[in-house]
C-alpha atoms as a PDB file:
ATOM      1  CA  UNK A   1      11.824 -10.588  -5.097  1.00  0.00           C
ATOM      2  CA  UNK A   2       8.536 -11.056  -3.311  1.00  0.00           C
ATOM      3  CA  UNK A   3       9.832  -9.559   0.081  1.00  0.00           C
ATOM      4  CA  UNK A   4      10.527  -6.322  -2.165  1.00  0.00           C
ATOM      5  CA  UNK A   5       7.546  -5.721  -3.182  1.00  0.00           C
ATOM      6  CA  UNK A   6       5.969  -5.987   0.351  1.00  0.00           C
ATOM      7  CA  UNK A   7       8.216  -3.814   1.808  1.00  0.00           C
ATOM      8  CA  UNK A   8       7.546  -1.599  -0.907  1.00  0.00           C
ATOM      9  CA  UNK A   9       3.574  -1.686  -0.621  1.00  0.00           C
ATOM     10  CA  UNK A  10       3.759  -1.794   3.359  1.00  0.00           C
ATOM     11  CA  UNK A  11       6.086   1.677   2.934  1.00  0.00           C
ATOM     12  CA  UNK A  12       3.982   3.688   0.358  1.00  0.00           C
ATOM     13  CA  UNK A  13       0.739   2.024  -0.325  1.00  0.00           C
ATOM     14  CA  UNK A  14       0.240   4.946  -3.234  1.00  0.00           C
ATOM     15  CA  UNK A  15       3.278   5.345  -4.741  1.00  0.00           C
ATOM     16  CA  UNK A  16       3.485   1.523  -5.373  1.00  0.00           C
ATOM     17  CA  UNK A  17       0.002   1.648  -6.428  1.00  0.00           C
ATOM     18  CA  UNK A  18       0.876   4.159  -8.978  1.00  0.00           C
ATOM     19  CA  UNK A  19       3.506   2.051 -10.348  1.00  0.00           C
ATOM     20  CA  UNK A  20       1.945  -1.645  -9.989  1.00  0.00           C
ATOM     21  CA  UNK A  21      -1.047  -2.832 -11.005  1.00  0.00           C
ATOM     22  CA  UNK A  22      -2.311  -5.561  -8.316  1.00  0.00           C
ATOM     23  CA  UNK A  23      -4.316  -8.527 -10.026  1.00  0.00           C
ATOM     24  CA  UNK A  24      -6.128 -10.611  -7.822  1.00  0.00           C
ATOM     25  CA  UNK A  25      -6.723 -14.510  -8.253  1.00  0.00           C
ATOM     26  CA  UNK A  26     -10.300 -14.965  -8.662  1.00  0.00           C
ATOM     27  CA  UNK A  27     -12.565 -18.174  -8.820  1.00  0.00           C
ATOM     28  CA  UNK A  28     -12.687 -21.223  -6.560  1.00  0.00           C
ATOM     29  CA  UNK A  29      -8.831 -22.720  -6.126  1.00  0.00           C
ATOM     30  CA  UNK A  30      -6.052 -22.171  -8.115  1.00  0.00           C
ATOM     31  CA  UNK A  31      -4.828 -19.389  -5.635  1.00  0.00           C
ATOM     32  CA  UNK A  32      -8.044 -17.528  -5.301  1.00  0.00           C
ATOM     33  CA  UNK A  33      -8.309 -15.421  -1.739  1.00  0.00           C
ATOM     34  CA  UNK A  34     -10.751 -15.884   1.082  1.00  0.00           C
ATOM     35  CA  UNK A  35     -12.142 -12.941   2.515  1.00  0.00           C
ATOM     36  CA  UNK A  36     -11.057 -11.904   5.216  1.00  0.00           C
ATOM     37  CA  UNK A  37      -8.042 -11.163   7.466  1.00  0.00           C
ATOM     38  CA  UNK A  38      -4.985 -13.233   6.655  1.00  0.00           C
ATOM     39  CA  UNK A  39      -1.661 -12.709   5.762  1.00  0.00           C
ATOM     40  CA  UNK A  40      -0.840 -11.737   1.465  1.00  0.00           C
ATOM     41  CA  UNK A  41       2.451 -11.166  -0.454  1.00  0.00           C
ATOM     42  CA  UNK A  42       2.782  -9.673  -3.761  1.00  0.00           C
ATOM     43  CA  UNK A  43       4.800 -11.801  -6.536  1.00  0.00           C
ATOM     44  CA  UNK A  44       5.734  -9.650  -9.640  1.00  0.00           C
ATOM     45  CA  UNK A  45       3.954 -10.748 -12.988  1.00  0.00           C
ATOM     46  CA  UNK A  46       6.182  -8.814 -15.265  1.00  0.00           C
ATOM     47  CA  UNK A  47       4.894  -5.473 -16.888  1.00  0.00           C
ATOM     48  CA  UNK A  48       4.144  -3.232 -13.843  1.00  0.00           C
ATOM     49  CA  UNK A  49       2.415  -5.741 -12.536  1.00  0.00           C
ATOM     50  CA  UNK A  50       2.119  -7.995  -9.521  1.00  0.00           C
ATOM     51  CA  UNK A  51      -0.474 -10.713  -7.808  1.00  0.00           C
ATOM     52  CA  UNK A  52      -1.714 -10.608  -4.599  1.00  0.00           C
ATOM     53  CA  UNK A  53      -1.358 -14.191  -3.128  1.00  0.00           C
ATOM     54  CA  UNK A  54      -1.751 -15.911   0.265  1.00  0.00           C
ATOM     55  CA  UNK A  55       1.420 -16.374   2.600  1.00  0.00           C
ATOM     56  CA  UNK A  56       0.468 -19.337   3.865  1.00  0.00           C
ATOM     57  CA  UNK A  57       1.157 -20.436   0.242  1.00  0.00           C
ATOM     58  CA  UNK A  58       4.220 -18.677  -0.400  1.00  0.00           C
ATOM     59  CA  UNK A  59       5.887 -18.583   2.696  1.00  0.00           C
ATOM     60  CA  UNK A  60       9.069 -17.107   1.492  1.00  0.00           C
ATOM     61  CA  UNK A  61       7.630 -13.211   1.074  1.00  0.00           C
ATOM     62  CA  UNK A  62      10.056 -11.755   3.841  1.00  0.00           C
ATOM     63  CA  UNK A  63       7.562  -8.853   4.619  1.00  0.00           C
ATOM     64  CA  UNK A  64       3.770 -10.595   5.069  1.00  0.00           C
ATOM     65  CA  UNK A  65       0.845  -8.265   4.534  1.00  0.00           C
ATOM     66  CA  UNK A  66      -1.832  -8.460   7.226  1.00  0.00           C
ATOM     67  CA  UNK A  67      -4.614  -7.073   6.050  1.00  0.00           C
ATOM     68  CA  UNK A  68      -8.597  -8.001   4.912  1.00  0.00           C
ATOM     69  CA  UNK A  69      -9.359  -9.129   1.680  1.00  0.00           C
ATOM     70  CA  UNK A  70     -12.632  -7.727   0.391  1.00  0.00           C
ATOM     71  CA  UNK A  71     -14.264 -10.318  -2.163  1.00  0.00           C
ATOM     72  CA  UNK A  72     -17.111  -9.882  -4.207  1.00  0.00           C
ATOM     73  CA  UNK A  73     -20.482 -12.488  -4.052  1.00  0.00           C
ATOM     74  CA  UNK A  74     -22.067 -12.398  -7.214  1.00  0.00           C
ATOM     75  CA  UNK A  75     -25.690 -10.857  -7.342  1.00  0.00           C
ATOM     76  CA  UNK A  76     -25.616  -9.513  -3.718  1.00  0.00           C
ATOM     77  CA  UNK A  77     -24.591  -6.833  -1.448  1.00  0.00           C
ATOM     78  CA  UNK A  78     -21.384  -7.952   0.262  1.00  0.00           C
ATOM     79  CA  UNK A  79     -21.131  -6.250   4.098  1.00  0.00           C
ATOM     80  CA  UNK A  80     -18.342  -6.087   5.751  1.00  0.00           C
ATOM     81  CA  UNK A  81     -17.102  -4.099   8.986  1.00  0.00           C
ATOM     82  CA  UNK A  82     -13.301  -3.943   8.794  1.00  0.00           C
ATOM     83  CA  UNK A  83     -11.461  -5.413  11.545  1.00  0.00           C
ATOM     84  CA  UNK A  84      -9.573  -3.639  14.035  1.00  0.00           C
ATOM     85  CA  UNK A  85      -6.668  -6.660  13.353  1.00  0.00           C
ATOM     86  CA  UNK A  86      -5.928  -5.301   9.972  1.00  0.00           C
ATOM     87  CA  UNK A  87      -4.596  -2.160   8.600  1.00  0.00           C
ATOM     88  CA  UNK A  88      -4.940  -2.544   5.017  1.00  0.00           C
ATOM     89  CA  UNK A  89      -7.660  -3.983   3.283  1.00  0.00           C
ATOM     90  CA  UNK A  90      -7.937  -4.932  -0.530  1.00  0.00           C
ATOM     91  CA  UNK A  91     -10.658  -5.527  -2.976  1.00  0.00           C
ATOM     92  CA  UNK A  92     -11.196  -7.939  -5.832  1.00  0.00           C
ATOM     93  CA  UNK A  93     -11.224  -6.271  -9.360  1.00  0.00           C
ATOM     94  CA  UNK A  94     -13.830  -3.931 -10.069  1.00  0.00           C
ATOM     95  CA  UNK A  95     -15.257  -4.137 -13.623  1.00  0.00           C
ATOM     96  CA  UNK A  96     -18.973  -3.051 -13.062  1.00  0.00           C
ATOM     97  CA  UNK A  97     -19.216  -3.464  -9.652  1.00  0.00           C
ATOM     98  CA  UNK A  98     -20.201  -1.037  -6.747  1.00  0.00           C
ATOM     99  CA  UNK A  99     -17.647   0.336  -3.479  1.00  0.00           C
ATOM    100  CA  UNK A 100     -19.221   1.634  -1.021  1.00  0.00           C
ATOM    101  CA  UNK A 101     -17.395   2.914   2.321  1.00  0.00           C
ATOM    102  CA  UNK A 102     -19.136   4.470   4.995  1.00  0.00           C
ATOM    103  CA  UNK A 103     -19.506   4.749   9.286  1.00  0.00           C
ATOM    104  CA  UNK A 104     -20.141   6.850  12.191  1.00  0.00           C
ATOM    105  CA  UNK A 105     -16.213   8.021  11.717  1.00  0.00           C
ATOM    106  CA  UNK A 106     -13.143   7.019   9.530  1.00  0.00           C
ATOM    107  CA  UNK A 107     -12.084   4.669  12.439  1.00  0.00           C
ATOM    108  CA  UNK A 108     -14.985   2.478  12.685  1.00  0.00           C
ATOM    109  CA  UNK A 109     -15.873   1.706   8.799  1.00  0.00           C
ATOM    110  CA  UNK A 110     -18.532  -0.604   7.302  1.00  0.00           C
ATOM    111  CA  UNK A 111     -17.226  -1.672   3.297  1.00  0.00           C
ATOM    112  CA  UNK A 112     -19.074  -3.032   0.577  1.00  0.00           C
ATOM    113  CA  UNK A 113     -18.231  -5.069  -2.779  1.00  0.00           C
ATOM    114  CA  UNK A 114     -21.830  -4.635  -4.384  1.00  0.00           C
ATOM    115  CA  UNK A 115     -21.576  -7.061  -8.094  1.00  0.00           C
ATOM    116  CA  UNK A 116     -25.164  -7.384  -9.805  1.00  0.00           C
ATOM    117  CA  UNK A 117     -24.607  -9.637 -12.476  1.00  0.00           C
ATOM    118  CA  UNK A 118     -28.234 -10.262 -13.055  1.00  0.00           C
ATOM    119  CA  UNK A 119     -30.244  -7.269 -11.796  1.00  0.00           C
ATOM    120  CA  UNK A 120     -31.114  -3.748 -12.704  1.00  0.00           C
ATOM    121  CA  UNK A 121     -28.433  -0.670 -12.374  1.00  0.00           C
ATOM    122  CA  UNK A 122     -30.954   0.579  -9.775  1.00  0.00           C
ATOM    123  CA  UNK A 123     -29.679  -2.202  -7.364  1.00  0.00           C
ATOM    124  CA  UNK A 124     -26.868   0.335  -7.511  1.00  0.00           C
ATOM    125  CA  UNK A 125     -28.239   3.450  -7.116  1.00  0.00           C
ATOM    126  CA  UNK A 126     -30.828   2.465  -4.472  1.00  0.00           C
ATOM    127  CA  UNK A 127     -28.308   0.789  -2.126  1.00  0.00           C
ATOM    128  CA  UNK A 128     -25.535   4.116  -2.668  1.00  0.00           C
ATOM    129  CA  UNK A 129     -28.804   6.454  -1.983  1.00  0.00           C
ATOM    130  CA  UNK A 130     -29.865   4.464   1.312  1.00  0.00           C
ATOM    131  CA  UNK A 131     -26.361   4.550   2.821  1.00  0.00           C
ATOM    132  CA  UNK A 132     -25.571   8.078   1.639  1.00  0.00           C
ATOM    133  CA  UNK A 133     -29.024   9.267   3.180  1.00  0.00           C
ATOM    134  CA  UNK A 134     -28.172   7.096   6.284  1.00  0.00           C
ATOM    135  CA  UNK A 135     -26.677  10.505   8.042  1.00  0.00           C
ATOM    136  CA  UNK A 136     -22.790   8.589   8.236  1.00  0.00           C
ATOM    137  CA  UNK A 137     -20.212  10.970   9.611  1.00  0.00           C
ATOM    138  CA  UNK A 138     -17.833   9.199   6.602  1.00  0.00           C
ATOM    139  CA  UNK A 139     -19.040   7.893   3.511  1.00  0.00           C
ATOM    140  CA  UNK A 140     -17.339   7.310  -0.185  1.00  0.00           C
ATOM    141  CA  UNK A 141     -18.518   5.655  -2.622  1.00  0.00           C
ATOM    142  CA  UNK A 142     -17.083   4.523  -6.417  1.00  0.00           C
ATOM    143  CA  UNK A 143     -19.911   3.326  -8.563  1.00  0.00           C
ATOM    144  CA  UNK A 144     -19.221   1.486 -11.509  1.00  0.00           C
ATOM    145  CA  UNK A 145     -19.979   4.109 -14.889  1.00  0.00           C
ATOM    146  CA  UNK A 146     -19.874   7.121 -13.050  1.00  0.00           C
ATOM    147  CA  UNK A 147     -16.656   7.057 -10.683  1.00  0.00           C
ATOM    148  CA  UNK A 148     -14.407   4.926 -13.059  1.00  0.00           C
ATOM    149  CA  UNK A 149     -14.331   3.248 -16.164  1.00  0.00           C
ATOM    150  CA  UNK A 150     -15.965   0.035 -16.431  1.00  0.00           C
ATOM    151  CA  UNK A 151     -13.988  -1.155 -19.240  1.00  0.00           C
ATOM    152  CA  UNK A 152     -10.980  -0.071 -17.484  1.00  0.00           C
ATOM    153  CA  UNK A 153     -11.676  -1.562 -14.259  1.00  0.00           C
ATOM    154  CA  UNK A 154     -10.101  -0.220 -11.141  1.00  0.00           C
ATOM    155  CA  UNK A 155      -8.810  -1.273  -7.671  1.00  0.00           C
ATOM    156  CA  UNK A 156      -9.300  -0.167  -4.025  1.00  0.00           C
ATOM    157  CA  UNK A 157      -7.048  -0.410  -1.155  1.00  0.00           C
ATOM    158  CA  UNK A 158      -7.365   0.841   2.322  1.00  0.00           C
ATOM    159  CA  UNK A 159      -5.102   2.017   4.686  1.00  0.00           C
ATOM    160  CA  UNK A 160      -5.919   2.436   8.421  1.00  0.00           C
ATOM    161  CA  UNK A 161      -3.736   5.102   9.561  1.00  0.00           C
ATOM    162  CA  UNK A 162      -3.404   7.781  12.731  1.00  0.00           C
ATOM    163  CA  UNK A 163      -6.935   9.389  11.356  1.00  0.00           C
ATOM    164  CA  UNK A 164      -8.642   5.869  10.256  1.00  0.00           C
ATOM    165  CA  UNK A 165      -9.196   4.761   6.968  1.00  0.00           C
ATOM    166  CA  UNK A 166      -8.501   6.185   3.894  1.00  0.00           C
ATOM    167  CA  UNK A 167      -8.983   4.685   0.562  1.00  0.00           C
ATOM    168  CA  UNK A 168      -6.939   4.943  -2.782  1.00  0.00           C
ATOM    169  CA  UNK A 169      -8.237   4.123  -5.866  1.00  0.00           C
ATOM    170  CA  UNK A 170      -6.036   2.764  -8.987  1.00  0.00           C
ATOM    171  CA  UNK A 171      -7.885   3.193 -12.265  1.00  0.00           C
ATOM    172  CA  UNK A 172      -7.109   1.588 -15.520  1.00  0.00           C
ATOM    173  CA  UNK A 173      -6.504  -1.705 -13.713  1.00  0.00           C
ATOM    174  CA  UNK A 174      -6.311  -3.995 -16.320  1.00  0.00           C
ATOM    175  CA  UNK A 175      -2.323  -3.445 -16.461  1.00  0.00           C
ATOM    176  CA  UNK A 176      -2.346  -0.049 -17.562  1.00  0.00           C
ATOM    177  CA  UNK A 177      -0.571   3.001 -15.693  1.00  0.00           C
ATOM    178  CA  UNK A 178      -3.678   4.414 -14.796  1.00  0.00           C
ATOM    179  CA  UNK A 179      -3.593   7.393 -12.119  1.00  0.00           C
ATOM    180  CA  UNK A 180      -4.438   6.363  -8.376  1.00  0.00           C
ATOM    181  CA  UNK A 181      -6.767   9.141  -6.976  1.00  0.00           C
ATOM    182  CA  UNK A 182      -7.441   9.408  -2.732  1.00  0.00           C
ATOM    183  CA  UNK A 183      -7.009   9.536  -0.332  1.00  0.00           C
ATOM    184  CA  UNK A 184     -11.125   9.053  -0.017  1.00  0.00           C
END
């Protein structure tokens, strides 16, 4: 029951998150997301877990999810402000892969999917030193090694509420109950 699920995520982003994990489609086709702001449903795939799909593909979800889809570009730093039109905002899979959220305040945020394939850890470190030493009134940041478990993986989702953002991280994404820690 797609519409379920929706109305369960749009209710209580973390308690669903500490019950589901959400897999995302990744590649070109077959279902794979677009960044940026559309309109997603969640379809269970048995186990405690569900996908996050398009709803212009699977028009019967009964509650739509507006919100941004973060994806990640191999071997680059991936910049994105959030959009004012969306209140939630979800990120591909992270399984080495850098998070970076940061801005002048919690309303106006600047997010990053940073996935070096081929380059050095420092690629890492210089980019979370730079925007940490960057004087932001917000910043988080969840670095692949340090702030989860790369063989684990983890998600991030954001929710724009009355004080802006906040972000909630589920660790232990590859289908295990792993605990969701925020909000950051």
């Amino acid at each position: 029951m797609a519409g379920g699920l929706n109305k369960s995520f749009i209710n209580n982003p973390t308690g669903f998150m500490a019950s589901n994990f959400i897999h995302v489609p990744v590649g070109a086709g077959g279902g794979a997301l677009m960044q940026g702001v559309s309109q997603f449903g969640l379809t269970t795939i048995g186990g405690g877990g569900c996908i996050l799909g398009n709803f212009a593909s699977n028009s019967y979800f009964a509650h739509p999810i507006h919100a941004f889809f973060l994806l990640a570009n191999p071997n680059a730093y991936n910049t994105q402000v959030l959009p004012l039109n969306a209140d939630v905002m979800f990120t591909n899979h992270l399984n080495g892969c850098q998070f970076l959220a940061y801005g002048p305040d919690r309303n106006n945020v600047t997010v990053e999917h940073n996935n070096w394939l081929n380059g050095p850890a420092s690629n890492y470190t210089n980019r979370a030193a730079a925007i940490a030493g960057a004087g932001h009134g917000f910043f988080f940041q969840l670095r692949p090694g340090i702030e989860y478990n790369v063989m684990d993986g983890a998600n991030v989702v954001g929710v724009r509420g009355p004080g802006g953002w906040q972000f909630y991280v589920r660790h232990d994404a590859n289908a295990n109950p792993g605990p969701v820690t925020g909000p950051h």
